[in-house]
C-alpha atoms as a PDB file:
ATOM      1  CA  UNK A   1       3.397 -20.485   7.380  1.00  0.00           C
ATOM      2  CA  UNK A   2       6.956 -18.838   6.879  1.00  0.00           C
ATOM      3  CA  UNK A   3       7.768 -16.445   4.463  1.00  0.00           C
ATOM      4  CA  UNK A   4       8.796 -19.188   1.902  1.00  0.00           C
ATOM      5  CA  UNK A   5       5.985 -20.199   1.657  1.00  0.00           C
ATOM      6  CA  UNK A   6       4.316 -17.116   0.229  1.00  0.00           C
ATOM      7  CA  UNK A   7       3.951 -17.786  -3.673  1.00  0.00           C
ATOM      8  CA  UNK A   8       1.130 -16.295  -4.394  1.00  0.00           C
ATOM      9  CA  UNK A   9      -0.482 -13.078  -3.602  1.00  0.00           C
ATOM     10  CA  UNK A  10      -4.248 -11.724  -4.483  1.00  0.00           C
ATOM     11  CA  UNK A  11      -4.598  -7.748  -4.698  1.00  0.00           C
ATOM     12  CA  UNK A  12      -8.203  -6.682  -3.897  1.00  0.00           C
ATOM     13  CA  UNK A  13      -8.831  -3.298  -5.992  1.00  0.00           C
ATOM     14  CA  UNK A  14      -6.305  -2.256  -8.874  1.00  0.00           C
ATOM     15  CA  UNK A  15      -6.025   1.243  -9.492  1.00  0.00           C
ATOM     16  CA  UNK A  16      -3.032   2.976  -8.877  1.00  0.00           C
ATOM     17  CA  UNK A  17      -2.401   1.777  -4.678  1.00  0.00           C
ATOM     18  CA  UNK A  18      -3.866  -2.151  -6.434  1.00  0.00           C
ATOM     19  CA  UNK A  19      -2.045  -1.685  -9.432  1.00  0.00           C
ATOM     20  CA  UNK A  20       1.526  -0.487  -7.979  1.00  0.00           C
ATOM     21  CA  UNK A  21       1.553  -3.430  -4.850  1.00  0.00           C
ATOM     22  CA  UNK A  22       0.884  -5.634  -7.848  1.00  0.00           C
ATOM     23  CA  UNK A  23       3.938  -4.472  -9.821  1.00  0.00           C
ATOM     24  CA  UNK A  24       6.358  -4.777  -6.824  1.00  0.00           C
ATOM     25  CA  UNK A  25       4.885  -8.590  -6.270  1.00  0.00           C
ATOM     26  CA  UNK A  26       5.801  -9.652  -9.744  1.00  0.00           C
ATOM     27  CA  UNK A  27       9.068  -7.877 -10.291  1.00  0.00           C
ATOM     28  CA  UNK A  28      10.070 -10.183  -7.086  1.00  0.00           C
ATOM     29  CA  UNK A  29       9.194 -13.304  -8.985  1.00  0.00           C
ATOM     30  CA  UNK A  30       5.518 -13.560  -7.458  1.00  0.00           C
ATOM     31  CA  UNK A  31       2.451 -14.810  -8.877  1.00  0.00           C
ATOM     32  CA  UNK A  32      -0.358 -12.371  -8.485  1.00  0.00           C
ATOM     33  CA  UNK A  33      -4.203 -11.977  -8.846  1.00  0.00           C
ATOM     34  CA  UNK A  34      -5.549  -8.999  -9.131  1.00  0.00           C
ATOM     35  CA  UNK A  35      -9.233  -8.810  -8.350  1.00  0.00           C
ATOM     36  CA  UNK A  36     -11.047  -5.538  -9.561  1.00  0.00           C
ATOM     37  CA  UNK A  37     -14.829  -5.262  -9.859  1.00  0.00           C
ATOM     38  CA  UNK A  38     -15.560  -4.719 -13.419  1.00  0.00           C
ATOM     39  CA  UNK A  39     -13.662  -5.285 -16.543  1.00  0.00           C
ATOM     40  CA  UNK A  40     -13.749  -1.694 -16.969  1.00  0.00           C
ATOM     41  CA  UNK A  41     -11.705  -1.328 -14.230  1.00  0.00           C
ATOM     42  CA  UNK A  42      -9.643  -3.952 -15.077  1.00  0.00           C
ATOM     43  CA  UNK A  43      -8.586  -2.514 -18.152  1.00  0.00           C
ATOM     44  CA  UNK A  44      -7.973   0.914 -16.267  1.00  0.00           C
ATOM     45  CA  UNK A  45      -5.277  -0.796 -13.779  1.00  0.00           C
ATOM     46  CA  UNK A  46      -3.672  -2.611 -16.864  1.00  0.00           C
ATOM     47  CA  UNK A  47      -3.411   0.486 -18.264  1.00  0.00           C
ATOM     48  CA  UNK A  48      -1.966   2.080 -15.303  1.00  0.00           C
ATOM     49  CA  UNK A  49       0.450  -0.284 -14.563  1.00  0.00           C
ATOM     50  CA  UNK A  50       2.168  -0.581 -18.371  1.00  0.00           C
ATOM     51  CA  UNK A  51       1.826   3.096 -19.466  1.00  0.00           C
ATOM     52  CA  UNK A  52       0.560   4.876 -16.335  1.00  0.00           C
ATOM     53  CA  UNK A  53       3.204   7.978 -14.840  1.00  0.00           C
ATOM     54  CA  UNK A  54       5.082   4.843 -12.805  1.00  0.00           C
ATOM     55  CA  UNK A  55       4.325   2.265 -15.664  1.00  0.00           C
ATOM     56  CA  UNK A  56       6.508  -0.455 -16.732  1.00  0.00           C
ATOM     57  CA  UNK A  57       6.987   1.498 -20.234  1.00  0.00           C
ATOM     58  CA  UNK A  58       8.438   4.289 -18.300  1.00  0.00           C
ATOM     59  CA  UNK A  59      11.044   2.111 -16.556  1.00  0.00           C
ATOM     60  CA  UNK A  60      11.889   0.365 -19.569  1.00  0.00           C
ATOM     61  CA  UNK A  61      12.342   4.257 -21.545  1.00  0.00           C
ATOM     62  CA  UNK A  62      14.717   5.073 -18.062  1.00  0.00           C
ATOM     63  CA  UNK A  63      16.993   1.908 -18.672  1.00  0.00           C
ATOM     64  CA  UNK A  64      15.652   0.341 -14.917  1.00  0.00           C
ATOM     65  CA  UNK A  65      14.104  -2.623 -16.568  1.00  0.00           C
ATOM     66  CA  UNK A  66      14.822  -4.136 -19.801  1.00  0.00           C
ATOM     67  CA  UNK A  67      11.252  -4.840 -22.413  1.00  0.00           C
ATOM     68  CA  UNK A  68      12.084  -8.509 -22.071  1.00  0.00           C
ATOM     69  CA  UNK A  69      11.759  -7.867 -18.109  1.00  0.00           C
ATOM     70  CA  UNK A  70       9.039  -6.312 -18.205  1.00  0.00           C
ATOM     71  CA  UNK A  71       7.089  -8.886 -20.210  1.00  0.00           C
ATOM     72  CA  UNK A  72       8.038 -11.547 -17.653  1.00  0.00           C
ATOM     73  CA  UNK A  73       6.917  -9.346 -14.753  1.00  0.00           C
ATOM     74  CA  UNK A  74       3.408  -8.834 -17.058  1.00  0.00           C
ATOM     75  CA  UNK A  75       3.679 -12.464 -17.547  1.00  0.00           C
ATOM     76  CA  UNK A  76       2.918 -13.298 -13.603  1.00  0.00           C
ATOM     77  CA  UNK A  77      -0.026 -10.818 -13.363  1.00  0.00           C
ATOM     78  CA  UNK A  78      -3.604 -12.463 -13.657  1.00  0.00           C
ATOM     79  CA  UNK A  79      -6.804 -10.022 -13.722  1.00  0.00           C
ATOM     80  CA  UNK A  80     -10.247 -11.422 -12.413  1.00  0.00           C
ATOM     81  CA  UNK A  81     -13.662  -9.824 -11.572  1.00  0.00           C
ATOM     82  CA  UNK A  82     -14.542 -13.016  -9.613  1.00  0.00           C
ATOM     83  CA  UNK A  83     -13.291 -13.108  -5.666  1.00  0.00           C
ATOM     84  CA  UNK A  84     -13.611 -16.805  -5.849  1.00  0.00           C
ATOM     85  CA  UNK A  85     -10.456 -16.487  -7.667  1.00  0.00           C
ATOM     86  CA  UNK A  86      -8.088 -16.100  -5.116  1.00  0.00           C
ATOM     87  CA  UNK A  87      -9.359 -18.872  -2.640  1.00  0.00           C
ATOM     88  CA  UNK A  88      -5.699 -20.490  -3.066  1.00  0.00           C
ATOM     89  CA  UNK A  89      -3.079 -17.525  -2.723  1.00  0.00           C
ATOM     90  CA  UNK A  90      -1.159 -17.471   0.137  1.00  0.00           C
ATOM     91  CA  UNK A  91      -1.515 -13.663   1.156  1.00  0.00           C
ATOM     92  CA  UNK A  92      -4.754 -11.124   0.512  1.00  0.00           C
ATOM     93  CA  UNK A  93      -3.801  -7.616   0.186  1.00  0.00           C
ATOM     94  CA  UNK A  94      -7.113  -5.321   0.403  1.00  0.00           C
ATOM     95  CA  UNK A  95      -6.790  -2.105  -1.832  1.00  0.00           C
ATOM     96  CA  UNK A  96     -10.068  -0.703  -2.278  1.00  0.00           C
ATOM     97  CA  UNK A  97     -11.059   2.832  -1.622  1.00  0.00           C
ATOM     98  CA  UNK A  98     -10.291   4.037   1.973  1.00  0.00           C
ATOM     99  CA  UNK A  99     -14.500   3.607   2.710  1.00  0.00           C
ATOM    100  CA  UNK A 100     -14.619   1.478   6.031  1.00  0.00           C
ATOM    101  CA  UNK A 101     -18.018  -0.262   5.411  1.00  0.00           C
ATOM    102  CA  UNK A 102     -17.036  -1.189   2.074  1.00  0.00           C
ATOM    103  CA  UNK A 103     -13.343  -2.306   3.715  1.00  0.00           C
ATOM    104  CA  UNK A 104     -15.565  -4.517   6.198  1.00  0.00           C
ATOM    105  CA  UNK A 105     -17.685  -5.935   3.553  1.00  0.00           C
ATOM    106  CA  UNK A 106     -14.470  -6.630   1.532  1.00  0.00           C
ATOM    107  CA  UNK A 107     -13.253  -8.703   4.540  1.00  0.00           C
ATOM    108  CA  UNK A 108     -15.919 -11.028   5.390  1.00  0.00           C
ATOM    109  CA  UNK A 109     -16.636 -11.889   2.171  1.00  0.00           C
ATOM    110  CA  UNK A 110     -12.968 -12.749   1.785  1.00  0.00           C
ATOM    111  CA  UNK A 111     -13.098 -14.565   4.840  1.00  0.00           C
ATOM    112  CA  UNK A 112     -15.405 -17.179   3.412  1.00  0.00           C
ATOM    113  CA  UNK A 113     -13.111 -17.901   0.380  1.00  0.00           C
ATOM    114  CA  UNK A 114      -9.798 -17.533   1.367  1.00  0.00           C
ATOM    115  CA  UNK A 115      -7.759 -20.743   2.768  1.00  0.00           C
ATOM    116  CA  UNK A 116      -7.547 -20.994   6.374  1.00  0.00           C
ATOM    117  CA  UNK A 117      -3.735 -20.393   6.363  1.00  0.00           C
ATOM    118  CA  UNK A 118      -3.415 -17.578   4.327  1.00  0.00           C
ATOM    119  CA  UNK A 119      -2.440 -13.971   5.686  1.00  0.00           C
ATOM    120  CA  UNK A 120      -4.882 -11.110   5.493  1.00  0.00           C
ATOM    121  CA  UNK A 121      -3.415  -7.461   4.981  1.00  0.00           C
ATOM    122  CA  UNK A 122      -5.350  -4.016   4.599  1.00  0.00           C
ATOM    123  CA  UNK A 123      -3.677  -1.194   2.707  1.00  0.00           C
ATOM    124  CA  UNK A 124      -5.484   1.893   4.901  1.00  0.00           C
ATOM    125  CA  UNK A 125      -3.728   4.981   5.771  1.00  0.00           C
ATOM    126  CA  UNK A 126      -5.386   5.035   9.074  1.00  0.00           C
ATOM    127  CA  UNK A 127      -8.413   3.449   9.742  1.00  0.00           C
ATOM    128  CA  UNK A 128      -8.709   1.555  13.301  1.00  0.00           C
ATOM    129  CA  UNK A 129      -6.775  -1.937  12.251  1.00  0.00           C
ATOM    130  CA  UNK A 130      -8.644  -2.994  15.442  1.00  0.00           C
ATOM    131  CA  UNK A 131     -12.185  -2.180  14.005  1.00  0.00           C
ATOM    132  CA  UNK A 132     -11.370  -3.308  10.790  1.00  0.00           C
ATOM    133  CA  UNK A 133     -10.133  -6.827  11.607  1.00  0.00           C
ATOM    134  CA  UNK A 134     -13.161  -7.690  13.522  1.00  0.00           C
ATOM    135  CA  UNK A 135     -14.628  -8.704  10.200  1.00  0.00           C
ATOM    136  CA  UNK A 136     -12.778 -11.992   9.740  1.00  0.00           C
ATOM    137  CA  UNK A 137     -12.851 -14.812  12.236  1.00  0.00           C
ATOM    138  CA  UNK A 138      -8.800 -15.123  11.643  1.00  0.00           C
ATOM    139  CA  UNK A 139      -7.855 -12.057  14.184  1.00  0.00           C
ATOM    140  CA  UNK A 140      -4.004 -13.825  14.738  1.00  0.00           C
ATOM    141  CA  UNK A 141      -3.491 -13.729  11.126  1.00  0.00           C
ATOM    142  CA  UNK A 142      -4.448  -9.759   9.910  1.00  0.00           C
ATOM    143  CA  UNK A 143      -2.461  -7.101   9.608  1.00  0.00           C
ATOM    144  CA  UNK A 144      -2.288  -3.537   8.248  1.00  0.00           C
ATOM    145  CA  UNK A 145       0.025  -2.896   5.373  1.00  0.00           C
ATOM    146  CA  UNK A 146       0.117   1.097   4.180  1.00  0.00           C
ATOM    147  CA  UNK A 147       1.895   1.551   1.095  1.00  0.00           C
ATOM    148  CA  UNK A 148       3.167   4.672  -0.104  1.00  0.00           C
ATOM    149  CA  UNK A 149       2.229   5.967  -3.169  1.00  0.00           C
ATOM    150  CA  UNK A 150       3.439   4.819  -6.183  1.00  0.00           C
ATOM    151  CA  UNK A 151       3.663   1.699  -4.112  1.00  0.00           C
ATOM    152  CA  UNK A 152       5.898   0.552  -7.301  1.00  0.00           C
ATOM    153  CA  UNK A 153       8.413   3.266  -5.885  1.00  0.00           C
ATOM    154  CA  UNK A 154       7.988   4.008  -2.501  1.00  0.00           C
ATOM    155  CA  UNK A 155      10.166   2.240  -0.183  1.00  0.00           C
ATOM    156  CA  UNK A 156       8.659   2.160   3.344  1.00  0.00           C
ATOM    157  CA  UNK A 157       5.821   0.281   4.418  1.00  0.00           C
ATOM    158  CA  UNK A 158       4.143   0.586   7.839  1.00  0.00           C
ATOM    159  CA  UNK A 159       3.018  -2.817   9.237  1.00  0.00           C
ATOM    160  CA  UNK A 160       0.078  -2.375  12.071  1.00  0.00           C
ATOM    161  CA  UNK A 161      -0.527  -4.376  14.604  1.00  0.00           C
ATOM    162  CA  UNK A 162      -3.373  -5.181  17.101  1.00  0.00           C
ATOM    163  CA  UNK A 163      -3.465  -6.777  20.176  1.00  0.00           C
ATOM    164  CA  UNK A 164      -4.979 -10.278  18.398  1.00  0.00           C
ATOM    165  CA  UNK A 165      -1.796 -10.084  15.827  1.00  0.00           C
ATOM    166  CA  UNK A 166       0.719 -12.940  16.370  1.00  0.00           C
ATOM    167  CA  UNK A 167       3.995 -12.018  16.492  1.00  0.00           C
ATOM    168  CA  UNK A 168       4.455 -14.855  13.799  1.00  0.00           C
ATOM    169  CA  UNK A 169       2.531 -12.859  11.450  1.00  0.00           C
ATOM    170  CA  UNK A 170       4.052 -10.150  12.047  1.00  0.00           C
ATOM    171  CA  UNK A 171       7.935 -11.669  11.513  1.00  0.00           C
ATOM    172  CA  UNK A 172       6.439 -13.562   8.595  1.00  0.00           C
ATOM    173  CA  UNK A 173       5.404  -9.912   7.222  1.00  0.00           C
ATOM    174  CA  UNK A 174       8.538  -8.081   7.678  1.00  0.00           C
ATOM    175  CA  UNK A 175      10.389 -10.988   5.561  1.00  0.00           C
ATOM    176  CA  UNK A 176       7.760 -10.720   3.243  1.00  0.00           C
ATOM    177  CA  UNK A 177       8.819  -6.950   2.958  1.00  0.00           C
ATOM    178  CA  UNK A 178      12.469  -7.599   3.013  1.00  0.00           C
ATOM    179  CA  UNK A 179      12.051 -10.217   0.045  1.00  0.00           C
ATOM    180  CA  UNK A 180      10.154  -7.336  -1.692  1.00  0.00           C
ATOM    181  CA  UNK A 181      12.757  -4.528  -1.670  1.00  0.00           C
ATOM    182  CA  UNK A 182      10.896  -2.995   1.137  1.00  0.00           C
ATOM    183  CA  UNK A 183      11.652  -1.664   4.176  1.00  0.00           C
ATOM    184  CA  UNK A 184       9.147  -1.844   6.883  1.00  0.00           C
ATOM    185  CA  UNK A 185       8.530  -0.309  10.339  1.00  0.00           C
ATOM    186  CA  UNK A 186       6.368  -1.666  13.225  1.00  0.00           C
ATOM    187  CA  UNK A 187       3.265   0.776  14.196  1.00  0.00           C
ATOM    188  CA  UNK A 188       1.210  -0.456  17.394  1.00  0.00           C
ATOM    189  CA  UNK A 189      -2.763  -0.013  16.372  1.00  0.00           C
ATOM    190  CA  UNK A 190      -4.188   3.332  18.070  1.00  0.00           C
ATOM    191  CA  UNK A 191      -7.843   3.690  17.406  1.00  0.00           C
ATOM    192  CA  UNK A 192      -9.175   6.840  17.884  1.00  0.00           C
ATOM    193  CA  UNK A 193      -5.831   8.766  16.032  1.00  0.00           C
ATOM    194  CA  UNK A 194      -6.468   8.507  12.001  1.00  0.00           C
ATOM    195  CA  UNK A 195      -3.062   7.848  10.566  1.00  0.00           C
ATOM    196  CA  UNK A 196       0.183   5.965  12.009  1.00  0.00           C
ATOM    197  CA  UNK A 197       3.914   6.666  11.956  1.00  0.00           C
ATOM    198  CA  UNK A 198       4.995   9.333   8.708  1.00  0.00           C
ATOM    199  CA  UNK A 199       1.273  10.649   8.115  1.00  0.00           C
ATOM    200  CA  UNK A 200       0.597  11.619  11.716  1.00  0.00           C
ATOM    201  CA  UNK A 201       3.956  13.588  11.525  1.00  0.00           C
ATOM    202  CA  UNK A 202       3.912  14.986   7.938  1.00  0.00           C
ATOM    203  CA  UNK A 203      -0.307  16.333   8.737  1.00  0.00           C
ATOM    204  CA  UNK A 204       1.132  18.478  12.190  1.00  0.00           C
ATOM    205  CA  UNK A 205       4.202  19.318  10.144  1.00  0.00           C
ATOM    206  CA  UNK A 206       1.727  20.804   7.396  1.00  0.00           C
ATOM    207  CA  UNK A 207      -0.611  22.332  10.054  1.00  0.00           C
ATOM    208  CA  UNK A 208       1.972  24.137  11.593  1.00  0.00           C
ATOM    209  CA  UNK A 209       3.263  25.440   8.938  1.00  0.00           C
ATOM    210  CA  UNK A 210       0.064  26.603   7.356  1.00  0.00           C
ATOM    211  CA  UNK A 211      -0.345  28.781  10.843  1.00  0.00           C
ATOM    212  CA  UNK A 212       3.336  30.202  10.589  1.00  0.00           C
ATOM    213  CA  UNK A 213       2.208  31.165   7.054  1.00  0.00           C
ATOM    214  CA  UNK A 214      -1.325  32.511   7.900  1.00  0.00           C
ATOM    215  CA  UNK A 215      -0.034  34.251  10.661  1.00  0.00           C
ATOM    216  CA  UNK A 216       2.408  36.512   8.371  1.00  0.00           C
ATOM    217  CA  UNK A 217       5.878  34.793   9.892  1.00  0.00           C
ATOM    218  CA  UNK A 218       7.327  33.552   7.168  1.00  0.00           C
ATOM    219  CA  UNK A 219       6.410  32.827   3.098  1.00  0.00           C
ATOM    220  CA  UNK A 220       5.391  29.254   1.953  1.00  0.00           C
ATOM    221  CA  UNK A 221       8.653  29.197   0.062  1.00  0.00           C
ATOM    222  CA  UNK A 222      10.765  30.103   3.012  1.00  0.00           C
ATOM    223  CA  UNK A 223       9.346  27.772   5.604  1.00  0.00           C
ATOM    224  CA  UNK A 224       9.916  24.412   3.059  1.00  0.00           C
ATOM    225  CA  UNK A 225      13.214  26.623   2.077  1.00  0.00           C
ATOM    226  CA  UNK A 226      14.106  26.508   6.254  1.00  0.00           C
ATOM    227  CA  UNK A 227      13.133  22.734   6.438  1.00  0.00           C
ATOM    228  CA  UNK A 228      14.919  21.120   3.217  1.00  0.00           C
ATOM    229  CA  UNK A 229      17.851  23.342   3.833  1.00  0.00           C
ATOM    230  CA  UNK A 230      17.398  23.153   8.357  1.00  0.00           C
ATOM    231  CA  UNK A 231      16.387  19.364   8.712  1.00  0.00           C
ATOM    232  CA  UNK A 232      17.296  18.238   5.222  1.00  0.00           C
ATOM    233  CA  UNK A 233      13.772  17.636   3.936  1.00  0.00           C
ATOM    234  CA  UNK A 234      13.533  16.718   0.405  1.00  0.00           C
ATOM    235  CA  UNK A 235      10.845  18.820  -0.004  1.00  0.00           C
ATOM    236  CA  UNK A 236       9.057  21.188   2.355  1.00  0.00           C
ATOM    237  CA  UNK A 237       5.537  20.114   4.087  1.00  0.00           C
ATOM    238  CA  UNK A 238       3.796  22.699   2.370  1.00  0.00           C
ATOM    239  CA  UNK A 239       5.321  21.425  -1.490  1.00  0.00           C
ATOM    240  CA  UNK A 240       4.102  18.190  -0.113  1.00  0.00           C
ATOM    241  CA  UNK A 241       1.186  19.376   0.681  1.00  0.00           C
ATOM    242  CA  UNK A 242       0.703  20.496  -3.096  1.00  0.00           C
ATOM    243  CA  UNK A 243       1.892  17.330  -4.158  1.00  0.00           C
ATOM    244  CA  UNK A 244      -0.487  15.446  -2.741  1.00  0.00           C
ATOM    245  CA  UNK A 245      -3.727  17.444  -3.945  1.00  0.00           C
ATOM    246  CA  UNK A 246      -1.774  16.677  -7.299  1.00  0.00           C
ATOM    247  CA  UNK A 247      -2.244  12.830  -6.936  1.00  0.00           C
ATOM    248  CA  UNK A 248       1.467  12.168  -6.270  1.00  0.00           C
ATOM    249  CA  UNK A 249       1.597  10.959  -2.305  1.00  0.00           C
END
């Protein structure tokens, strides 16, 4: 399978991670199923997706997209409960919480639905891409995929490999992510070290400079002031930090 022949991609889990990987699909002219577990929680990623912080409404109020746009991106967004649904698309992307029985149950049922050729990929920001693909029987053809989040807005994507990965899966992945607006980066699967390229760095940048603060060196303010301003940061790791207990990373 080449890159071209991706038409169709199936989101497991909405949500915000679900919900924003589904918006960048179908703003690139794919057709996408998103598969959520209730129809509560279908409504809940519709929800986020038009009116949420990184909605489609907001882009449309910003001038980025016009409403017409926007309905045609809406327009190539199907919602299901049932996983049967997406035993034709041509690429799985796994969403659900970051629980790694419930990622391994997610994966061999998916494995028993999904047509041989397709391409699996698990949105994780860490977990051991070795451990997790030993769920499916199609080792050559998995892959990590960590988003950023909003995934709508984030720009950098970290494909992990392991050792089973084909290199043609992994080409085929970085087109995919080219033909998205994405840029990705190559991360070689190290079990045993939870996290892989930026989260690795930005969790010792944020330990270290929780010590230089608990030690009485410096403020809060003036260590992110000495990194945005030293290293050109756009924020510091400890307003990062906040941000992220805020929801926003």
């Amino acid at each position: 399978m080449n890159a071209e022949d991706i038409k169709s991609v199936g989101i497991v889990g909405g949500g915000v991670m679900g919900g924003g990987i589904a918006m960048t699909f179908a703003q690139a002219g794919y057709a996408v199923i998103i598969r959520d577990i209730s129809d509560g929680q279908i409504e809940k990623t519709k929800g986020t997706i038009q009116r949420g912080r990184f909605g489609w409404d907001g882009a449309v109020e910003r001038g980025k997209y016009t409403r017409d746009e926007v309905e045609q991106f809406a327009g190539r967004l199907t919602f299901t409960t049932r996983l049967e649904d997406l035993a034709g698309v041509d690429l799985v992307i796994e969403a659900v919480p970051e629980d790694l029985d419930l990622k391994k149950q997610v994966w061999s049922e998916l494995d028993r639905v999904i047509k041989p050729e397709a391409v699996f990929a698990t949105n994780t920001s860490g977990f051991d891409m070795d451990s997790l693909s030993q769920a499916v029987e199609r080792r050559d053809r998995f892959i990590g995929m960590h988003w950023f989040s909003p995934a709508n807005i984030m720009k950098v994507v970290e494909l992990v490999y392991t050792p089973a990965t084909s290199e043609g899966t992994i080409e085929l992945m970085e087109e995919v992510c080219r033909r998205i607006g994405r840029t990705s980066v190559r991360v070689k699967d190290a079990p045993g070290s939870y996290g892989f390229i930026a989260n690795r760095v930005y969790f010792a940048a944020v330990a270290e400079a929780r010590k230089i603060v608990e030690a009485g060196i410096a403020t809060a303010e003036d260590v992110d002031t000495a990194m945005k301003l030293g290293y050109n940061w756009p924020s510091g790791p400890l307003e990062m930090f906040r941000g992220a207990q805020s929801g926003w990373q």
